[in-house]
N, C-alpha and C. Protein backbone atom coordinates (compact mmCIF):
# COMPACT_ATOMS: atom_id res chain seq x y z
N UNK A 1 112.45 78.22 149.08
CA UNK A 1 111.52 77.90 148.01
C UNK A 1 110.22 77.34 148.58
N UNK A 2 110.19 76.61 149.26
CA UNK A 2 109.14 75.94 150.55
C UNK A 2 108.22 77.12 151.22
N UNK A 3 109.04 78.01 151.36
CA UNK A 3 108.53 78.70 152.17
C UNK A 3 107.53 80.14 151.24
N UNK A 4 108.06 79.89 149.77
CA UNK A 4 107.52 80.73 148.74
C UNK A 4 105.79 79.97 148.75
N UNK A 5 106.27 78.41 148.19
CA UNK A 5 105.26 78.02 147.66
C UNK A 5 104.22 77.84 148.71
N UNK A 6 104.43 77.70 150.13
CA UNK A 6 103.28 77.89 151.06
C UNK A 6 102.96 79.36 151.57
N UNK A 7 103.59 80.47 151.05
CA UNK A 7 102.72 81.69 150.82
C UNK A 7 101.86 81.39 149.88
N UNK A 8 102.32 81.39 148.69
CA UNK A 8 101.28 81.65 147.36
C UNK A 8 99.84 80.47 148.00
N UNK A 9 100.10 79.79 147.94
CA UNK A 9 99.40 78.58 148.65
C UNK A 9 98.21 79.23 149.54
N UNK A 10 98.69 79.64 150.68
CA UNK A 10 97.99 80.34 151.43
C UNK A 10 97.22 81.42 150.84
N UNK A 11 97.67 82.31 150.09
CA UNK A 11 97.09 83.46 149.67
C UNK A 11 96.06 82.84 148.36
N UNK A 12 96.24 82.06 147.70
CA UNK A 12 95.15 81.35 146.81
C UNK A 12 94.06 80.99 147.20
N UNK A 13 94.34 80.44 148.41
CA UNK A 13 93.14 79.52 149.39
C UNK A 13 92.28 80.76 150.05
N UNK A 14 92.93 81.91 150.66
CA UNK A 14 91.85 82.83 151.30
C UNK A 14 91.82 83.67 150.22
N UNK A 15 92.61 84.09 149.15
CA UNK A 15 91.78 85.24 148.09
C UNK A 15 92.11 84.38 146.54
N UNK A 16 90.72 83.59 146.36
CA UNK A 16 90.65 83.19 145.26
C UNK A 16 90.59 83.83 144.01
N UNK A 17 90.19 84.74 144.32
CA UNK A 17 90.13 85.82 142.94
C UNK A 17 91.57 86.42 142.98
N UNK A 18 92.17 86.34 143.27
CA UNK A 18 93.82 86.54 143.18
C UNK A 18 93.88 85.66 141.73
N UNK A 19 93.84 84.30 141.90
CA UNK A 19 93.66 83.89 140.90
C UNK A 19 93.02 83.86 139.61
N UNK A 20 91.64 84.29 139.76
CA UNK A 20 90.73 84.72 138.93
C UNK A 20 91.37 85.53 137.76
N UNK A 21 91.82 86.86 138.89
CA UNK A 21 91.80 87.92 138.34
C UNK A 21 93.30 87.36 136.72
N UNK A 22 94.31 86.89 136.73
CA UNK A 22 94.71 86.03 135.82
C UNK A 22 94.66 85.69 134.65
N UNK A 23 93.35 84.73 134.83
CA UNK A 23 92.59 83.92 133.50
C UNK A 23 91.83 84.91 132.66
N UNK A 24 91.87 84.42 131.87
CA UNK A 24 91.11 85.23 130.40
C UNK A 24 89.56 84.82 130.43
N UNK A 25 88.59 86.00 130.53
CA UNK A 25 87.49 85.39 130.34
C UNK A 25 86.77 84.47 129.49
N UNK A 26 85.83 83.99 129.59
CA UNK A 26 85.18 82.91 128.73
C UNK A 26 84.05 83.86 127.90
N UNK A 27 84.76 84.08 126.43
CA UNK A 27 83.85 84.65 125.36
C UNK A 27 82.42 84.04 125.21
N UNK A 28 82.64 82.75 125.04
CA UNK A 28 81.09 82.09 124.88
C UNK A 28 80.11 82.43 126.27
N UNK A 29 81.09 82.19 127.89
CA UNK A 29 79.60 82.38 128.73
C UNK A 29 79.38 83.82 128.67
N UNK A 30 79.93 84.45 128.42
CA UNK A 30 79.65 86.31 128.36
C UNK A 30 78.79 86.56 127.34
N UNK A 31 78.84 85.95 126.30
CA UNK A 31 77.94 85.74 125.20
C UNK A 31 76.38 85.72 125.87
N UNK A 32 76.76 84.10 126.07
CA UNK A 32 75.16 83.77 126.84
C UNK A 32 74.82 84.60 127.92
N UNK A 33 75.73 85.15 128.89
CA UNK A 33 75.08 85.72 129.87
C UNK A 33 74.75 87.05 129.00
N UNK A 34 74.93 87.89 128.43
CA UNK A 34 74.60 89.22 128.24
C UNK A 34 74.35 89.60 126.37
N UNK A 35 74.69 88.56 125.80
CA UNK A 35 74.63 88.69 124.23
C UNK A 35 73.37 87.67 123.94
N UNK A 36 73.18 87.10 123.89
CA UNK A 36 72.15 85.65 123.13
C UNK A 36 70.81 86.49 123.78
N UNK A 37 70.84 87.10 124.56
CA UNK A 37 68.94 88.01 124.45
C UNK A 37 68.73 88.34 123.42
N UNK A 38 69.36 89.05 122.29
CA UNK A 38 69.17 89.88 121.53
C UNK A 38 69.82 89.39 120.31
N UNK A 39 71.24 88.07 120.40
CA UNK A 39 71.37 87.99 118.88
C UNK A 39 71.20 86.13 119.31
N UNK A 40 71.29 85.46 118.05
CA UNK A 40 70.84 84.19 117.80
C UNK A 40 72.72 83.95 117.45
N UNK A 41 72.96 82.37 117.51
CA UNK A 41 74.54 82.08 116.73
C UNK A 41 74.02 82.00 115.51
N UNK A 42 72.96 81.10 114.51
CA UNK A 42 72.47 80.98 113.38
C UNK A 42 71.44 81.48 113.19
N UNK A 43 70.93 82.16 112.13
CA UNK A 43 69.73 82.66 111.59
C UNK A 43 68.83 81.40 111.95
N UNK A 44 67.34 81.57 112.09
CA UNK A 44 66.94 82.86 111.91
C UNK A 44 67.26 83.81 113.21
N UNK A 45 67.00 86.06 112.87
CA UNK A 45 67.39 86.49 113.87
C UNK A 45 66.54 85.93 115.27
N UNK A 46 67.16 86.90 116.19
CA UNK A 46 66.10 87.14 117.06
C UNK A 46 65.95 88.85 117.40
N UNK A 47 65.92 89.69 117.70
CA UNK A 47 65.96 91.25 117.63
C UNK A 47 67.31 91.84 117.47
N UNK A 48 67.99 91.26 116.70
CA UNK A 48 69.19 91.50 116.58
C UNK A 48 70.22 90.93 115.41
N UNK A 49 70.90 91.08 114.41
CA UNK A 49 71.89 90.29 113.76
C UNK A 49 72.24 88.83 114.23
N UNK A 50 72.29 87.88 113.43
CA UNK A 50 72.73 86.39 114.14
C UNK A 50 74.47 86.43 114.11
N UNK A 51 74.91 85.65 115.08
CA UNK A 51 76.42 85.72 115.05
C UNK A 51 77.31 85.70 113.85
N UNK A 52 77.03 84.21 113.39
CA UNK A 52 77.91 83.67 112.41
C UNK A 52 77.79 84.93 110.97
N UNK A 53 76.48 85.64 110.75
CA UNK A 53 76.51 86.36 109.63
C UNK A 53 77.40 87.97 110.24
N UNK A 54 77.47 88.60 111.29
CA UNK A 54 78.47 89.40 111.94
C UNK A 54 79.93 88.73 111.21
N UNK A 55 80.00 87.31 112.61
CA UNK A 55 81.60 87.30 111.82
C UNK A 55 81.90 87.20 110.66
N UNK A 56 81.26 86.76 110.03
CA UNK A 56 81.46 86.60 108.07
C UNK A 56 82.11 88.14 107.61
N UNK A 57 80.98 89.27 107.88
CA UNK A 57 81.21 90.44 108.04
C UNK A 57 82.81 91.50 108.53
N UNK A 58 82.89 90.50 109.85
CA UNK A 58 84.20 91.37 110.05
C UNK A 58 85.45 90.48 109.34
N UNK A 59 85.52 89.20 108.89
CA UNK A 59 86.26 88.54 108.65
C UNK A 59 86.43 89.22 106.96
N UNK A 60 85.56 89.31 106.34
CA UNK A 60 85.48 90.17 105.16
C UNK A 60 86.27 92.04 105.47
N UNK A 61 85.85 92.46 106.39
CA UNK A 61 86.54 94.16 106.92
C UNK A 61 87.86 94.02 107.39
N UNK A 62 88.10 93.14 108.01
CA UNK A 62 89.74 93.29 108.64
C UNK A 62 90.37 92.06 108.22
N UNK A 63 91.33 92.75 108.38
CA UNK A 63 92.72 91.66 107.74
C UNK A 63 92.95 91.06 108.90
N UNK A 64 93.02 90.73 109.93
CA UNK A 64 93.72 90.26 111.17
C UNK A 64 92.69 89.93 112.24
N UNK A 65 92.67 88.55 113.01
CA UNK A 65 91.92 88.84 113.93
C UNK A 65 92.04 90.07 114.89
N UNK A 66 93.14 90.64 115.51
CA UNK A 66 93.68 91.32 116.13
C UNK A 66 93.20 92.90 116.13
N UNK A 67 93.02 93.01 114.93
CA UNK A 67 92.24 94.28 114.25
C UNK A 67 90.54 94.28 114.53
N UNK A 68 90.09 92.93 113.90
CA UNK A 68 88.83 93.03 113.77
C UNK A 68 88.25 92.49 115.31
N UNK A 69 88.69 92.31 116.17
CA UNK A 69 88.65 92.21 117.84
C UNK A 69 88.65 93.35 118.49
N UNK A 70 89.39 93.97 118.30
CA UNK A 70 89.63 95.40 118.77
C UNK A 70 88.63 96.47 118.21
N UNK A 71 88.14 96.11 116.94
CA UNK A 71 87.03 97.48 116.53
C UNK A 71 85.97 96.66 116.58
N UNK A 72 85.71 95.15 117.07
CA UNK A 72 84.80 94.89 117.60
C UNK A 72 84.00 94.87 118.83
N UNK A 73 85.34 95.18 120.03
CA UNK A 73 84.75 95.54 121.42
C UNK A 73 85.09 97.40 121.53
N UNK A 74 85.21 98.04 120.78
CA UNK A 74 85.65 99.51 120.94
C UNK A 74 83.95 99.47 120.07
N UNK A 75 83.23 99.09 119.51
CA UNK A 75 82.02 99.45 118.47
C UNK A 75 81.22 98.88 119.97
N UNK A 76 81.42 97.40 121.16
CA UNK A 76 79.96 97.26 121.67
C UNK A 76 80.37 97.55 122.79
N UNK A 77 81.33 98.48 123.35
CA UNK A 77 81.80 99.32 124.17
C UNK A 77 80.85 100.93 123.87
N UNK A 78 80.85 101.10 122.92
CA UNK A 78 80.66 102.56 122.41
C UNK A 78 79.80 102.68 120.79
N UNK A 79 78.79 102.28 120.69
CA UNK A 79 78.15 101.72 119.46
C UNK A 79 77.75 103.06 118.66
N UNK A 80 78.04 103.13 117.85
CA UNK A 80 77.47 104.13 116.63
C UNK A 80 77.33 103.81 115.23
N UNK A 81 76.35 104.54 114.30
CA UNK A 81 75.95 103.95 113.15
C UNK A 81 77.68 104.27 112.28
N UNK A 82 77.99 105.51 112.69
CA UNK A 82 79.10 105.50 111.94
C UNK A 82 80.25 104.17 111.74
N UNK A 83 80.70 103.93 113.18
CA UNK A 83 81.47 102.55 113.00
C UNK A 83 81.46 101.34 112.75
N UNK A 84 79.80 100.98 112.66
CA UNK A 84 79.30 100.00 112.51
C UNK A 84 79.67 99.45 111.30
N UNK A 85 80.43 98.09 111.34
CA UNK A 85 80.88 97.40 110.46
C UNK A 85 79.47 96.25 109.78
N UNK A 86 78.47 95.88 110.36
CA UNK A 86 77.82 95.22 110.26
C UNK A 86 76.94 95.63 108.67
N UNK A 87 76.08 95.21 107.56
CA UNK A 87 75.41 95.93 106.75
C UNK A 87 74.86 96.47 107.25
N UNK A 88 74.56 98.49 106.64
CA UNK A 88 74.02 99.45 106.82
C UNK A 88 72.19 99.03 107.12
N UNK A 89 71.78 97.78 106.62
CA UNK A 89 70.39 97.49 106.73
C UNK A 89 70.05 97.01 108.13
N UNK A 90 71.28 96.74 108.29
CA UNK A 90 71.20 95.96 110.23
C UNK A 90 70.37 96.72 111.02
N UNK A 91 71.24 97.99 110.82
CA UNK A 91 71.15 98.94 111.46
C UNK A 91 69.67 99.69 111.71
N UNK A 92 69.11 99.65 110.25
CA UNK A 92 67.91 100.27 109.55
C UNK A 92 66.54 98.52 110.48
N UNK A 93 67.58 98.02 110.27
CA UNK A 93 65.85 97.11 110.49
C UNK A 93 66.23 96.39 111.98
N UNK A 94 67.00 96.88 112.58
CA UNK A 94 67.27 96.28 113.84
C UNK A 94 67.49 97.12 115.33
N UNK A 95 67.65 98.70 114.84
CA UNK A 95 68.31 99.53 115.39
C UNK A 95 69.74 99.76 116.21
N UNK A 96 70.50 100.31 116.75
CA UNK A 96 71.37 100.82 117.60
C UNK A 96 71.75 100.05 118.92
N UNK A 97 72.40 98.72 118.40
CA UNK A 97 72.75 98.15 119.98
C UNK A 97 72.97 98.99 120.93
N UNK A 98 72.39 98.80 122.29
CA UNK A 98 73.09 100.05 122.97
C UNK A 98 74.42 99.59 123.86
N UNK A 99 74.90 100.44 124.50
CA UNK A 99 77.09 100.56 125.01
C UNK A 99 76.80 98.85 125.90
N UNK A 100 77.62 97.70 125.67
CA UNK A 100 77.48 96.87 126.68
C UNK A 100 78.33 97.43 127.74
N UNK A 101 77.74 97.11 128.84
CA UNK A 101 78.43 97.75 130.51
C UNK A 101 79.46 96.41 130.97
N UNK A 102 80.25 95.82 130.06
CA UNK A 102 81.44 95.10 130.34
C UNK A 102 82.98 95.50 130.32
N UNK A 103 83.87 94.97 131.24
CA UNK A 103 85.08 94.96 131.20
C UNK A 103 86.23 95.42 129.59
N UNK A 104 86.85 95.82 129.53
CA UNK A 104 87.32 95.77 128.48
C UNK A 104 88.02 94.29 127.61
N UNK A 105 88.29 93.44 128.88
CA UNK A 105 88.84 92.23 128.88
C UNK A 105 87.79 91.59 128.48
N UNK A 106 86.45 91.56 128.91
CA UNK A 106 85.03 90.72 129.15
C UNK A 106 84.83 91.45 127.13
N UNK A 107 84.61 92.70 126.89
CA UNK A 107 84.31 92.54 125.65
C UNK A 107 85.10 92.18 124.60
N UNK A 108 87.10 92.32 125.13
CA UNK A 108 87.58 91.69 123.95
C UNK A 108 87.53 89.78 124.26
N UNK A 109 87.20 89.79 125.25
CA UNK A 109 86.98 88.01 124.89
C UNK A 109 85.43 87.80 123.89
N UNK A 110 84.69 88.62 124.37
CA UNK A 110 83.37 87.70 123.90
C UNK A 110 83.26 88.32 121.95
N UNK A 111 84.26 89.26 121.89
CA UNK A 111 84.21 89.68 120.04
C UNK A 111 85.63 89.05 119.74
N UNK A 112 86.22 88.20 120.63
CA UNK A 112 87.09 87.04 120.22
C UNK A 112 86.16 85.77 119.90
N UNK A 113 85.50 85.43 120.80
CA UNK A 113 84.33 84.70 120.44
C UNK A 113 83.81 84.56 119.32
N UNK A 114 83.08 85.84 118.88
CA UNK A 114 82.41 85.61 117.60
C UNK A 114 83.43 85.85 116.34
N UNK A 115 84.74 86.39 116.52
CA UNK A 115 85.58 86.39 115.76
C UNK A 115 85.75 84.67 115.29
N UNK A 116 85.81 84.00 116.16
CA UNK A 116 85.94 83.11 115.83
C UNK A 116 84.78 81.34 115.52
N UNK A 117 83.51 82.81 115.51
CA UNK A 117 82.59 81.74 114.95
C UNK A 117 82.39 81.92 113.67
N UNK A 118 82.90 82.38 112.81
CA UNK A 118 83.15 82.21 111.42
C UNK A 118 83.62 81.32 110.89
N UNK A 119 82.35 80.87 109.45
CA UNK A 119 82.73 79.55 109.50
C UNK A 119 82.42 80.02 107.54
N UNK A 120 83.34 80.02 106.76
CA UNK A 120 83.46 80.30 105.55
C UNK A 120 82.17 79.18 104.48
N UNK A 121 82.23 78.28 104.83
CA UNK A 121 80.58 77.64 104.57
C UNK A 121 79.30 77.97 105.09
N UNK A 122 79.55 78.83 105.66
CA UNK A 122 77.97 79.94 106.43
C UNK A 122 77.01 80.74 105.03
N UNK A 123 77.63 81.13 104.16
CA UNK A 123 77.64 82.11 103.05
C UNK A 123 78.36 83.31 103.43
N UNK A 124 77.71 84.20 102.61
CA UNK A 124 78.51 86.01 102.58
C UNK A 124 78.12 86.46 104.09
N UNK A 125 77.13 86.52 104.81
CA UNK A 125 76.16 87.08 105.89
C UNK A 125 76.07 89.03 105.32
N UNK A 126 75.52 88.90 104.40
CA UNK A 126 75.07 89.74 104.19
C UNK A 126 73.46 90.52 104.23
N UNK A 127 73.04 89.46 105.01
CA UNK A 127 71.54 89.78 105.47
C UNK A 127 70.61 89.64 104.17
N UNK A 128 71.44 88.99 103.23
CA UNK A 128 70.24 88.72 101.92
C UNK A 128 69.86 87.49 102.08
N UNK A 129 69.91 86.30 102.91
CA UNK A 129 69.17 85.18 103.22
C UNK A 129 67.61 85.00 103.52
N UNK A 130 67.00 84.05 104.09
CA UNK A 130 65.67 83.49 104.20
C UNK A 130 65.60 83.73 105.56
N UNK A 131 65.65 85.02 106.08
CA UNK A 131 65.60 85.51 107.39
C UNK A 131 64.31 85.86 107.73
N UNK A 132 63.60 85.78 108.58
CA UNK A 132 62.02 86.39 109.36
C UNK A 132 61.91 87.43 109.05
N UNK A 133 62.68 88.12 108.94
CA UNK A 133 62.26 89.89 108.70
C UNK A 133 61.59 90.33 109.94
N UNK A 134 61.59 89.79 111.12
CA UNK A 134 61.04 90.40 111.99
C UNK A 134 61.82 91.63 112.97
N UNK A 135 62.45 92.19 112.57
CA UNK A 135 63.43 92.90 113.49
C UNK A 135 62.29 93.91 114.26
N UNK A 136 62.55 94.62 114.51
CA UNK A 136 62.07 95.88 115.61
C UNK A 136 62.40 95.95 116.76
N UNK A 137 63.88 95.35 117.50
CA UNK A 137 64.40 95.52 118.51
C UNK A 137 65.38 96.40 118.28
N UNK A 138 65.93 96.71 119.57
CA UNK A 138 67.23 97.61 119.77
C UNK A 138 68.25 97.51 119.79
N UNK A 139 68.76 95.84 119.71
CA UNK A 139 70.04 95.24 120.03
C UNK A 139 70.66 95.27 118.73
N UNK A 140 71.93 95.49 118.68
CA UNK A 140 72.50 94.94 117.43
C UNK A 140 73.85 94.20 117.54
């Protein structure tokens, strides 16, 4: 048993990502590193949908987190107007997020993330709020 735990030991210490590889990514820094250019967590936008009115959105479309996680990183894996769960106006005044170039793990953590920034005192997020109206970016 001694002799187990000073392998693993050893092999942790020279290949740390042994370990890495393991842990579940962190939805929020994947967010910030590659999402928060383009969307805001609270209105107002920034060239893009704000978080909390998204999750309102999928929390309203799917019954299950489990569901609405899964057609949330399969949509910013592979984005089209067709699947787009978000209001049809998103789309119209924000355009066509384009494919994020992440892990499959990296996008179901970070649409676990916003799955779980839904906050039922937010309102509907139906994009009928006191928003800038400034869209004309590409992100969604």
């Amino acid at each position: 048993m001694k002799r187990l735990l000073l392998v693993l030991t050893v092999l942790l210490v020279c290949h740390p990502e042994a370990e890495s590889a393991t842990t579940v990514p962190d939805g929020k820094a994947i967010f910030e590193r590659n999402c928060s250019v383009c969307h805001s967590i609270n209105p107002p936008s920034k060239s893009a949908p704000p978080i909390i009115p998204i999750a309102s959105v999928y929390h309203r479309q799917f019954p299950s987190k489990a569901a609405g996680v899964s057609h949330m990183a399969a949509f910013m894996k592979a984005p089209s107007k067709a699947s787009s769960k978000v209001d049809p106006e998103a789309i119209t005044r924000f355009g066509l997020m384009p494919p994020m170039v992440l892990s499959d793990a990296e996008l179901k953590a970070v649409a676990a993330w916003v799955w779980d920034m839904y906050n039922p005192n937010a309102g509907a997020g139906r994009g009928r709020g006191k928003g800038t109206g400034q869209g004309g970016g590409n992100c969604q």
